[in-house]
Protein backbone atom coordinates (compact mmCIF):
# COMPACT_ATOMS: atom_id res chain seq x y z
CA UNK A 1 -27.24 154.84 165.25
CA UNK A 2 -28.55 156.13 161.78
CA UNK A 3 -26.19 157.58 159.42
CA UNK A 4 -29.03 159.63 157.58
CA UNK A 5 -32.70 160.73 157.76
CA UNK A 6 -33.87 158.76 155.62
CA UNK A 7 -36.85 156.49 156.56
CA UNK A 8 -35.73 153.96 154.63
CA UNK A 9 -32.40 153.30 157.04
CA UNK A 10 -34.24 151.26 159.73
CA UNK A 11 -35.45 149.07 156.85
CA UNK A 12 -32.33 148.32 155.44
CA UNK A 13 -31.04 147.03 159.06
CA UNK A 14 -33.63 144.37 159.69
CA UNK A 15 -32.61 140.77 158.25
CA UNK A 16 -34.67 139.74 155.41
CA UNK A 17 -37.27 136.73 156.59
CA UNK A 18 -38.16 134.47 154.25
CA UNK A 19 -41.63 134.39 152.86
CA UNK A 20 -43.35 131.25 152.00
CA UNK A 21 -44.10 131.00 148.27
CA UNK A 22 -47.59 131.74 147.03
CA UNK A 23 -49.84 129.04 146.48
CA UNK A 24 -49.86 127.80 142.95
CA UNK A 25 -53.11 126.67 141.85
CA UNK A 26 -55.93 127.25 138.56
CA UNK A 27 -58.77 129.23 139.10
CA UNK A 28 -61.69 127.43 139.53
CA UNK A 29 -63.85 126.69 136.65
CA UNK A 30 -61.14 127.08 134.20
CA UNK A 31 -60.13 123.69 131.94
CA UNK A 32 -56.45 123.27 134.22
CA UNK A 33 -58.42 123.11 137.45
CA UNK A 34 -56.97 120.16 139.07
CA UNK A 35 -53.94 120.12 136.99
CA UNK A 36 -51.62 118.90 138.55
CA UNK A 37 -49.04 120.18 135.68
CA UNK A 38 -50.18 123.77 136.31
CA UNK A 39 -47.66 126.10 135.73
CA UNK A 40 -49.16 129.57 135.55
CA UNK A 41 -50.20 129.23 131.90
CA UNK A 42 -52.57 127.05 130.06
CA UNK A 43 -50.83 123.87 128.96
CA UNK A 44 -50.85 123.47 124.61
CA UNK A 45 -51.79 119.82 125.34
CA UNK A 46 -54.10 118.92 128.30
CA UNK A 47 -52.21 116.71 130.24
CA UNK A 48 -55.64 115.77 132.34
CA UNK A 49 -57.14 114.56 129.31
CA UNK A 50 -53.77 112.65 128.31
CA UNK A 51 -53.77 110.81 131.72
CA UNK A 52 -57.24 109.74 131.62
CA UNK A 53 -56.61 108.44 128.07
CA UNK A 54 -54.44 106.09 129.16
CA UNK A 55 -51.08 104.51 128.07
CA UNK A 56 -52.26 103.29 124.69
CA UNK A 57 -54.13 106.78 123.85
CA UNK A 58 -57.42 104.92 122.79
């Protein structure tokens, strides 16, 4: 039973079903590619370049 015209009614009845999240990746080609501390933005500090440096940094 709808209470008004509107189109929008039927939508507003249906239970909302989760949607998985989109995938969260670089482009390709850019510096982060790989990253596995990609957030969305370009880091300050490459944290690729810190791993493969190494604990001591040298």
């Amino acid at each position: 039973m709808n209470f008004t015209n509107s189109p929008f009614e039927r939508m507003m009845k249906e239970k909302p079903r989760p949607q998985a999240p989109a995938e969260n990746r670089p482009p390709r080609g850019s510096a982060c590619y790989g990253c596995c501390y990609w957030r969305g933005i370009a880091c300050v500090s490459c944290y690729k370049e810190l791993l493969k440096a190494g604990a001591g940094g040298r």
